[in-house]
Protein backbone atom coordinates (compact mmCIF):
# COMPACT_ATOMS: atom_id res chain seq x y z
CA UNK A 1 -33.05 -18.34 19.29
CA UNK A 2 -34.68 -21.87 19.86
CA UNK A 3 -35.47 -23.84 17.08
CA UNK A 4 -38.85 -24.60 19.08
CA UNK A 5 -39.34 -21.00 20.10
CA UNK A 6 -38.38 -20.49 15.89
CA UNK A 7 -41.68 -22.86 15.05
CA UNK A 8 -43.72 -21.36 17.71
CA UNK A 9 -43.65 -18.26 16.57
CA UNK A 10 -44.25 -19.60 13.14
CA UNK A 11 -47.61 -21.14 14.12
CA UNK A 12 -48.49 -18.42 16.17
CA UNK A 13 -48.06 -16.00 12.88
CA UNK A 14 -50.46 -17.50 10.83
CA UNK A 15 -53.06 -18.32 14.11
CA UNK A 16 -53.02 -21.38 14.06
CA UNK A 17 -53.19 -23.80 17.22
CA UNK A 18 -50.91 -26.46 17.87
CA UNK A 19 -53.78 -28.97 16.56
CA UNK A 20 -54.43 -26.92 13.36
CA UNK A 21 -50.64 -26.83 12.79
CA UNK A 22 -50.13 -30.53 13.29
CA UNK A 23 -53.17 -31.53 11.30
CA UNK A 24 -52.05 -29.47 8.56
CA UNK A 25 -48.17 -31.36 8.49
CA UNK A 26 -49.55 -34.67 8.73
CA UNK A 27 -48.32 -34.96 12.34
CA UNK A 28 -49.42 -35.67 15.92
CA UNK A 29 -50.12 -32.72 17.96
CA UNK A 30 -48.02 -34.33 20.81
CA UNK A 31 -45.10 -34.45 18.17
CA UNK A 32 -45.30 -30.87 17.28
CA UNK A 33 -45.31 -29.78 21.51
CA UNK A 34 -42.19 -31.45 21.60
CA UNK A 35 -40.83 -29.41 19.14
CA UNK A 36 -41.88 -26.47 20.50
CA UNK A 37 -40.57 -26.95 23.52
CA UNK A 38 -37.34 -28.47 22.85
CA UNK A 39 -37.96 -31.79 23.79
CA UNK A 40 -37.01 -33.19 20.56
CA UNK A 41 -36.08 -32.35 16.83
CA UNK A 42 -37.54 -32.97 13.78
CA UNK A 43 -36.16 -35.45 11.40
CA UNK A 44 -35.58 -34.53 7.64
CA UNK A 45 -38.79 -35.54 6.33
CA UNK A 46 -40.86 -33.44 9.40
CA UNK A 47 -38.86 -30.52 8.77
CA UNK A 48 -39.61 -30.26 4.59
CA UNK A 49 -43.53 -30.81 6.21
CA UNK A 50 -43.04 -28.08 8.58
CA UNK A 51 -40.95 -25.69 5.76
CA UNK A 52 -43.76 -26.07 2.96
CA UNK A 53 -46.51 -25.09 6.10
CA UNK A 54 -44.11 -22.14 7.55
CA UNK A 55 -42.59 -21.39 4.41
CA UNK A 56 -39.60 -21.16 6.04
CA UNK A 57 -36.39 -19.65 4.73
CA UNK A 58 -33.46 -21.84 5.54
CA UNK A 59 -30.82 -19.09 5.06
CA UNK A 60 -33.35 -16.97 8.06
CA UNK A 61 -33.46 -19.91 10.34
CA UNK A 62 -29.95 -20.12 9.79
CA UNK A 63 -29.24 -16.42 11.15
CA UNK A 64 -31.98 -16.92 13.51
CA UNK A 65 -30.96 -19.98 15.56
CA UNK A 66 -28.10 -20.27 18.33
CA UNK A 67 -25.20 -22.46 17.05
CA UNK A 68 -25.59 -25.26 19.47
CA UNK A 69 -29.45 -26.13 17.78
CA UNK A 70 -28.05 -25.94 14.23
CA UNK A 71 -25.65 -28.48 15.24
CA UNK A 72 -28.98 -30.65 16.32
CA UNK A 73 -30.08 -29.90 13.00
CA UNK A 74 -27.22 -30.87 10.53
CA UNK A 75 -28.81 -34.32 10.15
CA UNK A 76 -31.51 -32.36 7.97
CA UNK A 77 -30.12 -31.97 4.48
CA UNK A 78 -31.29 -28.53 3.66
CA UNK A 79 -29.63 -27.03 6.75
CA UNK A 80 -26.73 -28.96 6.12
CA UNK A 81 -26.60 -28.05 2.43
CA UNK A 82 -26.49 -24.46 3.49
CA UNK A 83 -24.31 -23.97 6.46
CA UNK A 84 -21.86 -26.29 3.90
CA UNK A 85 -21.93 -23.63 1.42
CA UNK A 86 -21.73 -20.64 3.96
CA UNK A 87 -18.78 -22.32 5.19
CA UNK A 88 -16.95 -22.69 1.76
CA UNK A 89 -18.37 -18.78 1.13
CA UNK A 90 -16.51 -17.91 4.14
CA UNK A 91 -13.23 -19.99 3.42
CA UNK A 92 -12.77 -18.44 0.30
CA UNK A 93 -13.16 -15.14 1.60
CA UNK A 94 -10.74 -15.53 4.50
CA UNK A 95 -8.42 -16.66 2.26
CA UNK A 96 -8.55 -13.65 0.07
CA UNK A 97 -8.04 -11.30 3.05
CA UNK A 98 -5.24 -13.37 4.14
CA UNK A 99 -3.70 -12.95 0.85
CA UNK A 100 -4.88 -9.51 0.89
CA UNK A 101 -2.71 -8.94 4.02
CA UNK A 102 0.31 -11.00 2.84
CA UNK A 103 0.28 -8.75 -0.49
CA UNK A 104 0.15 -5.84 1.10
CA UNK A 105 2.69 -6.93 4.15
CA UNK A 106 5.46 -7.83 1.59
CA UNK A 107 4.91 -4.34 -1.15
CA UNK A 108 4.55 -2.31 2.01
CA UNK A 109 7.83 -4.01 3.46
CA UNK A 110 9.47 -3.74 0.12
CA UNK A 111 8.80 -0.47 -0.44
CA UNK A 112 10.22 0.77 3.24
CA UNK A 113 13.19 -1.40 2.57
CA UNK A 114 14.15 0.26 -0.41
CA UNK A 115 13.52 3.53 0.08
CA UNK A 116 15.80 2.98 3.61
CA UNK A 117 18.97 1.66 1.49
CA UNK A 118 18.75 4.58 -0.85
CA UNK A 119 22.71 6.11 -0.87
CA UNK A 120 22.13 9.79 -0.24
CA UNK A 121 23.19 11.74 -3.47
CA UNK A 122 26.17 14.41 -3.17
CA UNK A 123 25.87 17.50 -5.79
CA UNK A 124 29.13 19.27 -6.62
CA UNK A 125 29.35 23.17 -7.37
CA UNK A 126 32.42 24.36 -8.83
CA UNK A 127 32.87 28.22 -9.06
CA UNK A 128 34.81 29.06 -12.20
CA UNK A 129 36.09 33.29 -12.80
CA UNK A 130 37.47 35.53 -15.45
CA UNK A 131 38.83 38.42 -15.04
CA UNK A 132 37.95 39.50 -18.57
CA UNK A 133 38.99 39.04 -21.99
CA UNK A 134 42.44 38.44 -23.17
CA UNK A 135 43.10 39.66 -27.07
CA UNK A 136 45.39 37.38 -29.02
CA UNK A 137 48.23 39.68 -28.37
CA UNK A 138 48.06 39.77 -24.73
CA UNK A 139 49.36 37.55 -22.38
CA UNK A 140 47.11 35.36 -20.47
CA UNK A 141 48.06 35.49 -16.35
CA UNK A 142 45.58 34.20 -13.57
CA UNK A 143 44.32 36.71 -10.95
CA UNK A 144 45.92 34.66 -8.17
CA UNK A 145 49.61 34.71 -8.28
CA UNK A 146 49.92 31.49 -6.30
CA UNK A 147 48.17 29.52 -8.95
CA UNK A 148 50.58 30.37 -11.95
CA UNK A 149 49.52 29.64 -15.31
CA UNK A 150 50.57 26.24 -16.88
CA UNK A 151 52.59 26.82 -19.95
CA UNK A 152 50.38 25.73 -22.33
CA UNK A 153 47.77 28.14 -21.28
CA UNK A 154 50.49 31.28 -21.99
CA UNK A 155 49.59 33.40 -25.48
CA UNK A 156 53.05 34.23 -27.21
CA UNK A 157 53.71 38.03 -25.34
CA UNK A 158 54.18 40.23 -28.31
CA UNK A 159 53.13 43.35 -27.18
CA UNK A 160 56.12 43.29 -24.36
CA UNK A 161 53.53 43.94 -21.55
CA UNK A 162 50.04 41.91 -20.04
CA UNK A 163 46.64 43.60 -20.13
CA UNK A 164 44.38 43.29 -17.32
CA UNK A 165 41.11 44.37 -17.85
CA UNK A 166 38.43 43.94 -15.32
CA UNK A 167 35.50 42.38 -17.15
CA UNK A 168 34.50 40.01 -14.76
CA UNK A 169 32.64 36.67 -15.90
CA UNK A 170 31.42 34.26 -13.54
CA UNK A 171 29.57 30.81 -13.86
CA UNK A 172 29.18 27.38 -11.62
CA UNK A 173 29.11 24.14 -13.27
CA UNK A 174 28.56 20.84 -11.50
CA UNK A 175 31.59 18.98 -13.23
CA UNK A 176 35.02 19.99 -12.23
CA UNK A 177 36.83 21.26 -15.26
CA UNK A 178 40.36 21.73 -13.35
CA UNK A 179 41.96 24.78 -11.97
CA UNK A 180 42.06 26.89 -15.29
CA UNK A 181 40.56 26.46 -18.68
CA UNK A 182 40.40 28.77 -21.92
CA UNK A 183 37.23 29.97 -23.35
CA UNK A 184 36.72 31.02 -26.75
CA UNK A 185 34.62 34.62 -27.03
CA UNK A 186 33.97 37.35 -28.97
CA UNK A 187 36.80 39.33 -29.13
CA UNK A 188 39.29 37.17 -27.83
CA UNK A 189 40.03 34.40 -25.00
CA UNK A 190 38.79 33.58 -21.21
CA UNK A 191 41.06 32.26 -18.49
CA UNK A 192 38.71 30.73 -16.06
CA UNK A 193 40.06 29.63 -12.64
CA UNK A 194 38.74 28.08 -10.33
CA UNK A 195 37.68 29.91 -6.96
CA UNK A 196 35.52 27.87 -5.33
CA UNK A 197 33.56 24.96 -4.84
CA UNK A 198 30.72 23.85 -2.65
CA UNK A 199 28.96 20.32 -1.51
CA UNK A 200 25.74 19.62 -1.01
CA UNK A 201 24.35 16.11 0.27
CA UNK A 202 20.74 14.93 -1.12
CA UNK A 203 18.99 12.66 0.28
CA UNK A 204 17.32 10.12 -2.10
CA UNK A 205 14.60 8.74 0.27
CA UNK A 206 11.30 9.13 -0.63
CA UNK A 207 8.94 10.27 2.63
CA UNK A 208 5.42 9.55 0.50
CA UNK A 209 6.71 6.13 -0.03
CA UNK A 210 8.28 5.37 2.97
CA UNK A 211 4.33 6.72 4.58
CA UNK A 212 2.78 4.35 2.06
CA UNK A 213 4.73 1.37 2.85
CA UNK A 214 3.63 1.80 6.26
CA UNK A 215 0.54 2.16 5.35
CA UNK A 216 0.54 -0.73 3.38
CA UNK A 217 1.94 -2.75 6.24
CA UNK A 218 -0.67 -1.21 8.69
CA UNK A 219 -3.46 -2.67 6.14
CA UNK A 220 -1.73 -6.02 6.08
CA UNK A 221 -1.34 -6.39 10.26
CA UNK A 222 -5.47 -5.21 9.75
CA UNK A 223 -5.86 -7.79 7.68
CA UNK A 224 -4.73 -10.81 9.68
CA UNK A 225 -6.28 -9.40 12.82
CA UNK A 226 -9.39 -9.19 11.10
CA UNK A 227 -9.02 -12.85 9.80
CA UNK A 228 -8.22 -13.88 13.73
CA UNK A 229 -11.12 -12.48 14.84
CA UNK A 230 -13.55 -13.99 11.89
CA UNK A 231 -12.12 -17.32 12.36
């Protein structure tokens, strides 16, 4: 909108003709035409007449008028005064959404990069078996005759003869604890060996943090587009 068109309507608000209007400012009628049409602008002390007749709202003539007539009316310190301060409002908030976007950028960067380096995590199973229990006068011998028992895992054989007895004990642990190792129980002693063993690889990556810190880098590129486009 015009800044002449802006005072016309103005005048024609309160009915009042252009010689009413002028007489009432303090002006000459011829003056105020040119205004209205364009022809010229109004110099500080005009426009605080014409504001105390109008009433007019700076920060609504503001939003009202095209940019090219607010730049014919920065001589006027009132206008000035505020497009200044809308300018420093807006400054201040670009720069918060720029460091909105940078914050965001570098956690949501940070985040992806870490969760990408993660070493995946391997978990060990080691199957341990007893036959069954082994009294302290029997001799100890492993199930598998390939896998002889160390010496120092052999019970003194005083009844001349092993006992087998099939009392079968089972259990995984996550540590290996060698091929064979003696167990304390009611009764007497466990020989565990070891008869199998399985790997399992974990991954340590995080998939809700890996989708935030892309969504968090998303909000950052939407910040400095949105900062483009304001400037």
């Amino acid at each position: 909108m015009k800044f002449g068109d802006f005072l016309k309507v103005k005048r024609e608000n309160v009915g009042w003709t252009q010689p009413d209007a002028a007489a009432r400012a303090q002006i000459e009628q011829s003056y105020l035409s040119k205004l209205e049409t364009g022809k010229r602008y109004p110099s500080d002390d005009v426009f605080q007449k014409l504001a105390k007749l109008y009433a007019i709202d700076v920060a609504a003539l503001v939003q009202k008028l095209f940019a090219s007539e607010l730049d014919e009316l920065r001589e006027i310190r009132s206008v000035r005064t505020f497009i200044l301060a809308r300018q420093q409002r807006e400054t201040t908030i670009l720069r918060s959404w720029l460091l909105a976007g940078l914050f965001t950028l570098v956690v949501g960067s940070g985040l992806i990069v870490f969760q990408v380096s993660q070493d995946p995590t391997t978990d060990y199973v080691f199957w341990y078996r007893s036959e069954g229990v082994t009294k302290p006068n029997e001799r100890m011998e492993p199930s598998n005759s390939q896998l002889p028992a160390p010496a120092d895992l052999v019970a003194d054989k005083l009844s001349g003869q092993s006992t087998f007895k099939v009392e079968l004990s089972i259990f995984n642990v996550d540590q290996y604890r060698g091929w064979y190792f003696l167990k304390d129980v009611k009764g007497g002693t466990r020989l565990y060996q070891n008869v199998d063993s399985s790997r399992n690889v974990r991954s340590n990556r995080n998939k809700l943090l890996i989708a935030l810190g892309a969504a968090l880098i998303g909000g950052g590129l939407g910040c400095f587009h949105l900062c483009r486009r304001w400037a």
